[in-house]
Protein backbone atom coordinates (compact mmCIF):
# COMPACT_ATOMS: atom_id res chain seq x y z
CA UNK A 1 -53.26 141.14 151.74
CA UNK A 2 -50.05 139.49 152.73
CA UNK A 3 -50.34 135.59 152.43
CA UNK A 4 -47.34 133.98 154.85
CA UNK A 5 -49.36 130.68 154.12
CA UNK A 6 -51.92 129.45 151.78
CA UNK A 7 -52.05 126.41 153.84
CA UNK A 8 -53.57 128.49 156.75
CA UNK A 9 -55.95 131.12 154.74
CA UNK A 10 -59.10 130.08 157.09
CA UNK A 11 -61.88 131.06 154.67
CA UNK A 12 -64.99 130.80 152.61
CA UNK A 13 -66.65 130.96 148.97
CA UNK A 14 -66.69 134.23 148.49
CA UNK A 15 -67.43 135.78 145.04
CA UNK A 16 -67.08 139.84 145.11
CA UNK A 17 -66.70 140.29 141.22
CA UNK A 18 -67.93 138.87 138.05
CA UNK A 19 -66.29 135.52 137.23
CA UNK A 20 -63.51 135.95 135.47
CA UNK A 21 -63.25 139.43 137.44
CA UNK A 22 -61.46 142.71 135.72
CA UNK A 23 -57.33 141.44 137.02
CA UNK A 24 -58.01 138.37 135.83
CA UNK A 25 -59.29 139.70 132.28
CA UNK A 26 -56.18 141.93 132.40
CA UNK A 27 -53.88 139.41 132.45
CA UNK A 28 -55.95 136.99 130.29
CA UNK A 29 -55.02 139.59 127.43
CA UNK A 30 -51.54 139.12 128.38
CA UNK A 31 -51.59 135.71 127.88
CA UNK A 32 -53.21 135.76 124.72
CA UNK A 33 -49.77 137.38 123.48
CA UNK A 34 -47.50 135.11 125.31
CA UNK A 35 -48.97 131.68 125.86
CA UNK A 36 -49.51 129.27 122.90
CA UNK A 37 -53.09 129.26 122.03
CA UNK A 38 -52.85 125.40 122.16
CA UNK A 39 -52.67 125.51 126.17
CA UNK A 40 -55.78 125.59 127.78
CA UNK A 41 -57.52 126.54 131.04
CA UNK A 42 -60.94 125.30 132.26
CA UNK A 43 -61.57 128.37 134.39
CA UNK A 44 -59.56 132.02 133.51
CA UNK A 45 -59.18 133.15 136.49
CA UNK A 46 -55.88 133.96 137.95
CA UNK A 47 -54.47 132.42 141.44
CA UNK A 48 -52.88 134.31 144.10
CA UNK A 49 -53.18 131.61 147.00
CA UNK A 50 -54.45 128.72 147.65
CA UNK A 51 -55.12 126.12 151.03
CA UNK A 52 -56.73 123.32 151.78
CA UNK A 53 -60.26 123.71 149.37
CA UNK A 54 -60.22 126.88 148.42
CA UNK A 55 -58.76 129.26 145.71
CA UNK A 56 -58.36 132.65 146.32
CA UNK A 57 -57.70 135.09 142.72
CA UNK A 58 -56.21 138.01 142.04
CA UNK A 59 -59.55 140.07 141.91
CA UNK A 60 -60.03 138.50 145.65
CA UNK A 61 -62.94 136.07 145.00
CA UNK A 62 -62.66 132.91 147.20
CA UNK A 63 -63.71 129.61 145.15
CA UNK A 64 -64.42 126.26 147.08
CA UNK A 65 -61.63 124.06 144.93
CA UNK A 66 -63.28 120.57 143.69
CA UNK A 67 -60.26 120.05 141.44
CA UNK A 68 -57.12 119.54 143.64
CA UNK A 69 -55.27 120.50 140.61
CA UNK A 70 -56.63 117.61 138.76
CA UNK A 71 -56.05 115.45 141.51
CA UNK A 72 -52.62 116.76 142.33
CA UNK A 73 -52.90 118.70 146.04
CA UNK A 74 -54.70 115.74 147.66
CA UNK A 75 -52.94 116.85 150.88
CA UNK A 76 -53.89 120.49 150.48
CA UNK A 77 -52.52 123.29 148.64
CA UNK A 78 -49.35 124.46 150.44
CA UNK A 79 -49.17 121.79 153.36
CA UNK A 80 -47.14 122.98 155.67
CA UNK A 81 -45.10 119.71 155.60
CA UNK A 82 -44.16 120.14 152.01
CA UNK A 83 -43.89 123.49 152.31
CA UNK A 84 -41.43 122.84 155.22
CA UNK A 85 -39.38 119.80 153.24
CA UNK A 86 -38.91 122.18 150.49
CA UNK A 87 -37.65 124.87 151.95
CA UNK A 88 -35.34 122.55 153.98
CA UNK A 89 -33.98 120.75 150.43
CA UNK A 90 -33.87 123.84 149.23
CA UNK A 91 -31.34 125.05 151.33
CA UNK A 92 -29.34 122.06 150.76
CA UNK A 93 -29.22 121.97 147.00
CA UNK A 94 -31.53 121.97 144.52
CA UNK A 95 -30.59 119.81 141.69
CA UNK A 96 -27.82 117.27 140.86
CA UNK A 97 -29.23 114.60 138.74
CA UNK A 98 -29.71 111.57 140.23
CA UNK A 99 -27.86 110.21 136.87
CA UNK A 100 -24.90 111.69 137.55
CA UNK A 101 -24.49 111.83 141.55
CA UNK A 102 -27.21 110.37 143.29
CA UNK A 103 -28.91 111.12 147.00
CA UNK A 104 -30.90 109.63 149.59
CA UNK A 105 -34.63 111.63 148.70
CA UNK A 106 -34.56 109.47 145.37
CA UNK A 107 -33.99 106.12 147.43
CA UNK A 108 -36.09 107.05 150.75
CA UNK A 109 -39.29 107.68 147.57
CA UNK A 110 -38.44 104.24 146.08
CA UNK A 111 -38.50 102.21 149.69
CA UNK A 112 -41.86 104.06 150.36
CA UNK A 113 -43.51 102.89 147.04
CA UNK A 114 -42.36 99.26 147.16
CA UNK A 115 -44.11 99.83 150.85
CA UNK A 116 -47.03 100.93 149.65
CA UNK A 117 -47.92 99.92 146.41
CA UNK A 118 -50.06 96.09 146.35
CA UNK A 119 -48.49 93.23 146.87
CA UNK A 120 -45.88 91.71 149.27
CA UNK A 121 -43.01 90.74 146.61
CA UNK A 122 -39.71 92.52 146.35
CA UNK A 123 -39.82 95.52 144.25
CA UNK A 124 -37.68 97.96 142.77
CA UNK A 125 -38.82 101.80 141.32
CA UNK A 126 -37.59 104.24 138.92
CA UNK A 127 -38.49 107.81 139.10
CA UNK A 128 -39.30 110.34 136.80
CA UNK A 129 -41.36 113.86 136.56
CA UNK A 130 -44.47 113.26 134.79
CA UNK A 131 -47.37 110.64 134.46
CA UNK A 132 -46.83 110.29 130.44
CA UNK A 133 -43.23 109.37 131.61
CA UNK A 134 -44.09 106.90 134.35
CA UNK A 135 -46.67 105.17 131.87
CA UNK A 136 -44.12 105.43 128.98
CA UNK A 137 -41.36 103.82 130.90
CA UNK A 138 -43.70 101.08 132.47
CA UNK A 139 -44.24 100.02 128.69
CA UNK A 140 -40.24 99.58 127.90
CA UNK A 141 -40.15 97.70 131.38
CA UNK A 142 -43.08 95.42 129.71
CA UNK A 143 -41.40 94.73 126.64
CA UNK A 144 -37.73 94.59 127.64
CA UNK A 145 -38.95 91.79 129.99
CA UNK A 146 -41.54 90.16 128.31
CA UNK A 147 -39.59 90.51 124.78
CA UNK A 148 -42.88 90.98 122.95
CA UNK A 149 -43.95 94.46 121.32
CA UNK A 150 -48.06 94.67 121.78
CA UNK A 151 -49.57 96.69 124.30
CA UNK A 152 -53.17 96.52 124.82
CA UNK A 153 -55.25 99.20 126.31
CA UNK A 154 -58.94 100.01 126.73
CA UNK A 155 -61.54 101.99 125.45
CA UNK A 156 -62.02 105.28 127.09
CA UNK A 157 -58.63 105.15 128.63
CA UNK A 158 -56.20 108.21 128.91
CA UNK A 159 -52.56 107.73 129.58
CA UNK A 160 -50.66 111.16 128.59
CA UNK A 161 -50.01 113.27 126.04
CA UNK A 162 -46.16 112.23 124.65
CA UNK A 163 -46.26 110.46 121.47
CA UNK A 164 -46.39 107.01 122.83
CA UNK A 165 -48.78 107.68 125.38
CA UNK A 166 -51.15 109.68 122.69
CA UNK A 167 -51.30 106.33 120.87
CA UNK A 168 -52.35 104.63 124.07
CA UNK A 169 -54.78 107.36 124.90
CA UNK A 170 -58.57 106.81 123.41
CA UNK A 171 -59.99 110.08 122.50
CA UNK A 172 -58.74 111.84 119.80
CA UNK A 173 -60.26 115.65 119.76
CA UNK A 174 -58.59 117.67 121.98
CA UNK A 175 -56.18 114.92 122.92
CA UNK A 176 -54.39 113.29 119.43
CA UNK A 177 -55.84 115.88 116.88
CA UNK A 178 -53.04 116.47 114.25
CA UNK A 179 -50.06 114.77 116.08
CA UNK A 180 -49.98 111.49 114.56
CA UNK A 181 -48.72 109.09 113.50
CA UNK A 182 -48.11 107.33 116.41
CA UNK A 183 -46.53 104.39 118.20
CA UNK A 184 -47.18 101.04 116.53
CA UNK A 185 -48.20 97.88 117.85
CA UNK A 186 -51.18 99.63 120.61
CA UNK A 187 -54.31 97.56 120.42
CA UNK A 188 -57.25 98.72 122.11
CA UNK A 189 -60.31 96.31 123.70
CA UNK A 190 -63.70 97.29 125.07
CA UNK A 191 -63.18 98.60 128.70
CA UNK A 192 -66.46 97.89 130.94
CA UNK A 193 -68.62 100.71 131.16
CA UNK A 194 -71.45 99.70 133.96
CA UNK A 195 -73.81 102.41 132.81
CA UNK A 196 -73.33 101.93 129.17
CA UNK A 197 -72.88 97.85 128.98
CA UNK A 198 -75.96 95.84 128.42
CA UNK A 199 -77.77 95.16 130.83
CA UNK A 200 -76.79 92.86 133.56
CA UNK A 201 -73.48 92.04 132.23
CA UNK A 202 -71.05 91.08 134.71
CA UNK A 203 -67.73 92.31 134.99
CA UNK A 204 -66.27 88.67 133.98
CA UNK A 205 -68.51 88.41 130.99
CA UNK A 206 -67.44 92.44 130.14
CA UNK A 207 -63.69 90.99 130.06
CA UNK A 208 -64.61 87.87 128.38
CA UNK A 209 -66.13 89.83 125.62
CA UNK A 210 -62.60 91.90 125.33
CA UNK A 211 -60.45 89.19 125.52
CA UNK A 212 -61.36 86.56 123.33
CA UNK A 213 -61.16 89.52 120.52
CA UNK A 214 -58.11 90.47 121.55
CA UNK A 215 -56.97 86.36 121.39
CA UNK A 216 -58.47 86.30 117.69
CA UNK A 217 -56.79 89.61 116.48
CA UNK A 218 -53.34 89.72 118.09
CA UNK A 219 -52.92 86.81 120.00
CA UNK A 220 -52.27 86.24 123.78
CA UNK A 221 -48.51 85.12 123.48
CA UNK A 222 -47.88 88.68 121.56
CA UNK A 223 -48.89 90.95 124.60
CA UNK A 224 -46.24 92.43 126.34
CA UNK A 225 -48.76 94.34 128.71
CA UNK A 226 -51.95 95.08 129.28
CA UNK A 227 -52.11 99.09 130.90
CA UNK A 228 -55.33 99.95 131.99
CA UNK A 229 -56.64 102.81 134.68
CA UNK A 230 -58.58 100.74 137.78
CA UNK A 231 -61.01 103.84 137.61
CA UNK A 232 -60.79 105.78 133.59
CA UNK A 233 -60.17 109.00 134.85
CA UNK A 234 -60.59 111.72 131.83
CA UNK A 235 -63.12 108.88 129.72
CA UNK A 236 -65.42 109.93 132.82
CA UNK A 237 -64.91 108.48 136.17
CA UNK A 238 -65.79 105.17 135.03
CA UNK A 239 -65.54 102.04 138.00
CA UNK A 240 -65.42 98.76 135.70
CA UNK A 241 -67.94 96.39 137.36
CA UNK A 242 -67.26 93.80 140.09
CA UNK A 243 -64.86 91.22 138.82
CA UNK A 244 -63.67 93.25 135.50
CA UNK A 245 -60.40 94.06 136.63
CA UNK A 246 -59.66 90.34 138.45
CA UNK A 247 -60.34 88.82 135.08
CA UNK A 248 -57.79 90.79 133.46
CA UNK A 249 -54.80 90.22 135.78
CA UNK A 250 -56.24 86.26 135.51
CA UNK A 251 -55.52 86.18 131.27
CA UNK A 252 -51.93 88.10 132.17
CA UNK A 253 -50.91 85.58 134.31
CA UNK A 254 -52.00 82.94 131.98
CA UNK A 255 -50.53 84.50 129.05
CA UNK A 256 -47.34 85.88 130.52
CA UNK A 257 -48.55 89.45 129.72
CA UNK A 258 -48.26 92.28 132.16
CA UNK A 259 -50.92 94.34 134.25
CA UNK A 260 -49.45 97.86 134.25
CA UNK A 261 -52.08 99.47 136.40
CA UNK A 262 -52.41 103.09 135.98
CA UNK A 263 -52.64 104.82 138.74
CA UNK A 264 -51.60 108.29 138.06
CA UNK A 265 -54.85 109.46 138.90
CA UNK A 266 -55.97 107.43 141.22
CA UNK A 267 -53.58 106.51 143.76
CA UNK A 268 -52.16 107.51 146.64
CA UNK A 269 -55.46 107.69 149.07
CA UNK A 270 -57.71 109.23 146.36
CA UNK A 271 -59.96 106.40 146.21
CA UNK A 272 -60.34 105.59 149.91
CA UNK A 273 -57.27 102.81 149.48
CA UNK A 274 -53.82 103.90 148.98
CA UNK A 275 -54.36 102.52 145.77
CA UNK A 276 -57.54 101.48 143.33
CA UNK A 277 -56.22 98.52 142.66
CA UNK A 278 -56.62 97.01 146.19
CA UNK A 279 -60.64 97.71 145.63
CA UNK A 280 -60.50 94.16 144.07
CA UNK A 281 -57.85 92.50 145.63
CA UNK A 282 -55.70 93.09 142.07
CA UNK A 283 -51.84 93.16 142.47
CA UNK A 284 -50.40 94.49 139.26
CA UNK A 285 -46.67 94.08 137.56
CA UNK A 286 -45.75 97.68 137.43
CA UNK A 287 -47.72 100.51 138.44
CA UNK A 288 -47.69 104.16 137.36
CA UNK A 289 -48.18 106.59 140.01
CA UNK A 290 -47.65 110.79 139.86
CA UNK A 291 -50.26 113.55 140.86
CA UNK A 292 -50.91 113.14 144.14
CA UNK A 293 -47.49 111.67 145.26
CA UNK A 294 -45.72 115.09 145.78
CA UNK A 295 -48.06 117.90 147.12
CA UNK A 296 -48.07 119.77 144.26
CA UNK A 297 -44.10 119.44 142.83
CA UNK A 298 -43.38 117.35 139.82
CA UNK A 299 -43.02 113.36 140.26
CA UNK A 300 -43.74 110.06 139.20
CA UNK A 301 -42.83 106.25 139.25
CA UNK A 302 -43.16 103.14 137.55
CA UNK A 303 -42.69 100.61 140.59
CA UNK A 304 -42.53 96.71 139.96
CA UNK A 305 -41.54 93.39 140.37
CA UNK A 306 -38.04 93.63 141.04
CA UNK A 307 -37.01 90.66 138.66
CA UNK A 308 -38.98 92.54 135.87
CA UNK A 309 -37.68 96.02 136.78
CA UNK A 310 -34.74 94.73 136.72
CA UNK A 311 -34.89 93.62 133.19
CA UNK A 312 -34.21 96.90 131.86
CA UNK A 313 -30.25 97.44 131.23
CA UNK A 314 -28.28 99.89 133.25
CA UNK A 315 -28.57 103.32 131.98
CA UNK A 316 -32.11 101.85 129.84
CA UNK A 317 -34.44 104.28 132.54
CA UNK A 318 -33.29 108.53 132.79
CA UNK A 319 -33.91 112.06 132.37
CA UNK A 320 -32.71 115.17 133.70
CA UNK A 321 -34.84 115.88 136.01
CA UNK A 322 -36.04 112.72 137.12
CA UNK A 323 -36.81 112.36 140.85
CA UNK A 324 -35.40 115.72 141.72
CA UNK A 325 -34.05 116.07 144.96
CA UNK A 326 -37.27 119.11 146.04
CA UNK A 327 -39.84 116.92 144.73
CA UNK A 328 -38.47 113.66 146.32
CA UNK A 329 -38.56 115.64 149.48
CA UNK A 330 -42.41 116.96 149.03
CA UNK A 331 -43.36 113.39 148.07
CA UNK A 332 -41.94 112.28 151.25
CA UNK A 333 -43.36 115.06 153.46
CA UNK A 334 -47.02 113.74 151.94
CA UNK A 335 -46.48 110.51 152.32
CA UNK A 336 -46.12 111.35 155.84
CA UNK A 337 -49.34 113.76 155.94
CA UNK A 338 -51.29 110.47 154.52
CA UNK A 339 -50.20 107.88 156.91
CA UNK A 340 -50.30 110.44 160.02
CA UNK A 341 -53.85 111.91 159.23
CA UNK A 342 -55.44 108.82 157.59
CA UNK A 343 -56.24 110.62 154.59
CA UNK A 344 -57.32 107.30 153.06
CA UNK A 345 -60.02 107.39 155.49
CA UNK A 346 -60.20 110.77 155.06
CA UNK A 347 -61.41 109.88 151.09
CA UNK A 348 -63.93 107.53 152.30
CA UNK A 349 -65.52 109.62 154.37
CA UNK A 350 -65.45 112.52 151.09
CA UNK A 351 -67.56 109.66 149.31
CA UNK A 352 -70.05 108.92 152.33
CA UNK A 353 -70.40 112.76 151.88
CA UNK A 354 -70.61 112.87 147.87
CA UNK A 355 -72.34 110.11 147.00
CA UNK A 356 -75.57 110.47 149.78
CA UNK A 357 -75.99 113.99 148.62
CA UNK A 358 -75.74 113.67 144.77
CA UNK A 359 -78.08 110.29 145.02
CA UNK A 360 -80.00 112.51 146.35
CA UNK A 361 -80.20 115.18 143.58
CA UNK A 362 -80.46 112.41 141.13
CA UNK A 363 -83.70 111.28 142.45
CA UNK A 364 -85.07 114.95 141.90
CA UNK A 365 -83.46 115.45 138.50
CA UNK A 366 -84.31 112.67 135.71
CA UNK A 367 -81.24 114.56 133.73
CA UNK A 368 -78.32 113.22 136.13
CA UNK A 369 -78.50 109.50 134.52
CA UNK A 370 -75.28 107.99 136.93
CA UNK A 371 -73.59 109.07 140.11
CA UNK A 372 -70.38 106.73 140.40
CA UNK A 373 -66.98 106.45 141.80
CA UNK A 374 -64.67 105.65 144.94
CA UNK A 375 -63.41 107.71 147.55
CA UNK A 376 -63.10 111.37 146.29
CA UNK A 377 -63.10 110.61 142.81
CA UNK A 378 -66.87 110.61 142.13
CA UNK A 379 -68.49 111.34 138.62
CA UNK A 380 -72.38 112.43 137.74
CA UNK A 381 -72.73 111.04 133.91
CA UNK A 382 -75.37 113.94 133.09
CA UNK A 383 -78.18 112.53 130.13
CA UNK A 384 -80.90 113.51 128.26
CA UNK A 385 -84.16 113.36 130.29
CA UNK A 386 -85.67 109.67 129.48
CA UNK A 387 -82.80 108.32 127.96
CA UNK A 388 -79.23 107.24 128.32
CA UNK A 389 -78.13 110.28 125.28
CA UNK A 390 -74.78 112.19 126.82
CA UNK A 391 -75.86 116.05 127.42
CA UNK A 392 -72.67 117.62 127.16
CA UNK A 393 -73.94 121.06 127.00
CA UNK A 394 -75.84 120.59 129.88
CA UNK A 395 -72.31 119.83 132.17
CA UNK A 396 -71.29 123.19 130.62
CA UNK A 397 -74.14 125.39 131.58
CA UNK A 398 -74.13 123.67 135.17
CA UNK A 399 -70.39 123.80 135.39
CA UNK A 400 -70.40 127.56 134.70
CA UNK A 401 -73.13 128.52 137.25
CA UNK A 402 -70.95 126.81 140.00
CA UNK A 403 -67.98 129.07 138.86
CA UNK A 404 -70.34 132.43 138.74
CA UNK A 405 -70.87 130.97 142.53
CA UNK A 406 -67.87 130.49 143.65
CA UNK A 407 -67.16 126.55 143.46
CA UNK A 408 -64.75 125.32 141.12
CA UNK A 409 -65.88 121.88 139.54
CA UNK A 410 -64.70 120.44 136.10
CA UNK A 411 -66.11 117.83 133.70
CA UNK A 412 -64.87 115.07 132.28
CA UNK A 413 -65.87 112.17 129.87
CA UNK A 414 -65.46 110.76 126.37
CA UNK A 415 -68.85 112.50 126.11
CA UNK A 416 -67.56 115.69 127.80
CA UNK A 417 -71.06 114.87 129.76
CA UNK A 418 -69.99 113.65 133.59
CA UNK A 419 -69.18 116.50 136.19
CA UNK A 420 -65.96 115.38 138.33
CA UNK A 421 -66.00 115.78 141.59
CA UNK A 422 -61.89 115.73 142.71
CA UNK A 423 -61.64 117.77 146.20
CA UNK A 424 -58.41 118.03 148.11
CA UNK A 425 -58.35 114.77 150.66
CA UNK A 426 -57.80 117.88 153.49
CA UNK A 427 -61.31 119.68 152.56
CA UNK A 428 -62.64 121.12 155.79
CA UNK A 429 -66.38 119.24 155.65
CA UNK A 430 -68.38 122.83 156.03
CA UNK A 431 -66.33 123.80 152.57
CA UNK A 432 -67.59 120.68 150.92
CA UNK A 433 -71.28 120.74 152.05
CA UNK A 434 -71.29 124.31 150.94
CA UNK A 435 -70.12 123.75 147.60
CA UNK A 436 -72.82 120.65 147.20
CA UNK A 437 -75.50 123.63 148.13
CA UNK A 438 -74.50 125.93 145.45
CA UNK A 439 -74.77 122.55 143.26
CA UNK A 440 -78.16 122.43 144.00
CA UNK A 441 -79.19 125.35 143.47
CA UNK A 442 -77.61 125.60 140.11
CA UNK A 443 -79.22 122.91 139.05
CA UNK A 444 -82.84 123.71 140.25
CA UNK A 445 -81.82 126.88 138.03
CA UNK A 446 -80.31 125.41 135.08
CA UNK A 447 -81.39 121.71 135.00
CA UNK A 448 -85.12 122.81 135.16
CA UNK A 449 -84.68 125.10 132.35
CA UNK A 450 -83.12 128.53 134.33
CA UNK A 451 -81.36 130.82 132.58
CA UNK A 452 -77.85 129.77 133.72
């Protein structure tokens, strides 16, 4: 079948092989004697098309898509807008480094994130192509301003997969494995972990607890920033409890430290805001934003105060292909698609949807132990039966009866235990309930003991 647009495949799950199906095996074997074995994929099965929730492979199975390309194609897969600006910037001219002769995409982006990102204060961005970037850059901004070297992150916390950002990020196997030493000076606190923290601990005490160990072993006046995710994204979907987050920015301010706020996963409408960090009211210095700012093409940002952006000398922030003229036009095109179609209130009404019907399943099955999360970025923290014990191999076995079905869902977690829920902001609500059925069903098969 000729596909003119992914964007416009109207469609359903539909599974009409085995999972991955022959095609896909073909060219699996291919890759085995091409692709390093140290790249990964959750789910081998091979892409032909895609549109606004589903997948369609090569073997033409249809999967209901509850990944957005890890949180990437919030506006759909192929949006016509962005496929439009594309094409349009493509025509124009395709590259010629912002560095070296500049254009108005790159400064149109910047004026929409000092728009949207929190806070009323004058503000000033830098653009780049990945999230490691954006969170590596937002620490030279912190310590070319601040002149201090410590960055403090939490527990839990991912933040890329450069050298710097490895140090930064918590978990070591797959993540840091073999590829240290890295970065000095990264100190790492508790984060606050609702479902794991003792019981009835607020979110102030949860800080607290952090804090005043991070005052004994570093000291507040050596903290250049403090980077933290407003939701932990890959430690499992985690929401820090009510006042967590607000205590945080409070030491900063007092200590002259900086809130880098992470929001390469979370922003732009994911969460039901445009950003997490408005959940609470918080206002960071700098914020990290990529995935879901471009449809799909490669971009990020670290956008700030403008007196502590501007800290960093000219020619101190670069790279080739940062904010490239295509992707500055995609990220404009769904910036558009999110103000024009309310896709923030698009991702509350994803979580009205989520969370009813997977509180539901938890009261039937004693193994789902949390259901958590804002907007459409919900986790299910997946236990033991009686206790709070992570069942990792559980997630699996569910995880790979949804593919057999036809729905594509991923897990997450430090524990590799919580089953992420990440649809496109743009899913069609009869994709989205269908998908929740076949969850059901596998776990009435697999949860109560099925074969898988």
């Amino acid at each position: 079948m000729t596909v003119n647009s992914a964007h416009d495949l109207a469609g359903r799950r539909e599974v009409v092989t085995e999972v991955p199906g022959p095609r896909s095996r073909q060219l699996q074997e291919r890759r085995h004697r091409a692709v390093a074995r140290g790249v990964g994929s959750a789910l081998p099965v091979y892409v032909r098309a895609a549109g606004a929730g589903l997948l369609h492979d090569i073997d033409g199975n249809t999967f209901v898509d509850l990944c957005s390309g890890l949180g990437v194609t919030g506006v759909g897969n192929a949006a016509p807008d962005v496929v439009a600006a594309v094409r349009g910037q493509v025509s124009e001219f395709t590259h010629t480094c912002f560095l070296a002769t500049p254009y108005e995409g790159y400064v149109a982006v910047c004026e929409e994130l000092a728009d949207l990102t929190p806070g009323d204060h004058e503000k000033r961005s830098a653009l780049f192509s990945t999230g490691a970037e954006a969170v590596e850059n937002a620490v030279k901004v912190a310590r070319a301003a601040t002149g201090r070297a410590a960055v403090v992150v939490l527990d839990h916390a991912y933040h890329g997969r450069t050298n710097l950002t490895l140090g930064l990020t918590a978990r070591n196997n797959p993540f840091k494995q073999g590829f240290g030493p890295f970065t000095p000076e990264i100190h790492r606190i508790p984060a606050s972990y609702p479902f794991r923290d003792p019981a009835g601990q607020t979110g102030e005490q949860a800080a607290r607890r952090s804090l005043e160990a991070l005052e004994r072993q570093v000291g507040g006046e050596n903290v250049a920033a403090v980077v933290l995710e407003p939701i932990l994204g890959e430690g499992g979907f985690i929401v820090p409890a009510p006042g967590f987050l607000p205590e945080i920015a409070r030491w900063c301010a007092e200590y002259g430290a900086l809130l880098v706020a992470d929001e390469i996963q979370s922003g732009f409408c994911r969460t039901g805001a445009w950003f997490a960090s408005e959940h609470e009211g918080v206002v960071p210095d700098l914020v990290a934003s990529a995935k879901g700012i471009a449809g799909g093409l490669p971009l990020s940002a670290v956008t700030g105060r403008a007196e502590i952006m501007d800290a960093v000398q000219a020619g101190g922030f670069g790279g080739t292909y940062g904010g490239n003229p295509v992707a500055c036009a995609a990220a404009l095109a769904s910036i558009g698609v999110m103000r024009r179609d309310d896709l923030a209130g698009a991702a509350r009404r994803i979580e009205q949807t989520l969370l009813g019907r997977l509180k539901d399943l938890q009261s039937r099955h004693e193994v789902i132990g949390e259901v958590r999360g804002r907007g459409a970025m919900i986790g299910v923290e997946l236990v033991r039966p009686g206790t709070d014990e992570p069942a990792p191999e559980l997630a699996q076995r569910i995880v790979a009866a949804c593919h057999a079905r036809g729905v594509f869902l991923l897990t997450v977690g430090t524990y590799g235990n919580v089953l992420r829920f990440l649809p496109p902001l743009v899913i069609p609500q009869g994709l989205l309930d269908d998908a929740l059925d076949v969850l059901e069903e596998c776990f009435a098969q697999v949860a109560a003991g099925g074969a898988g």
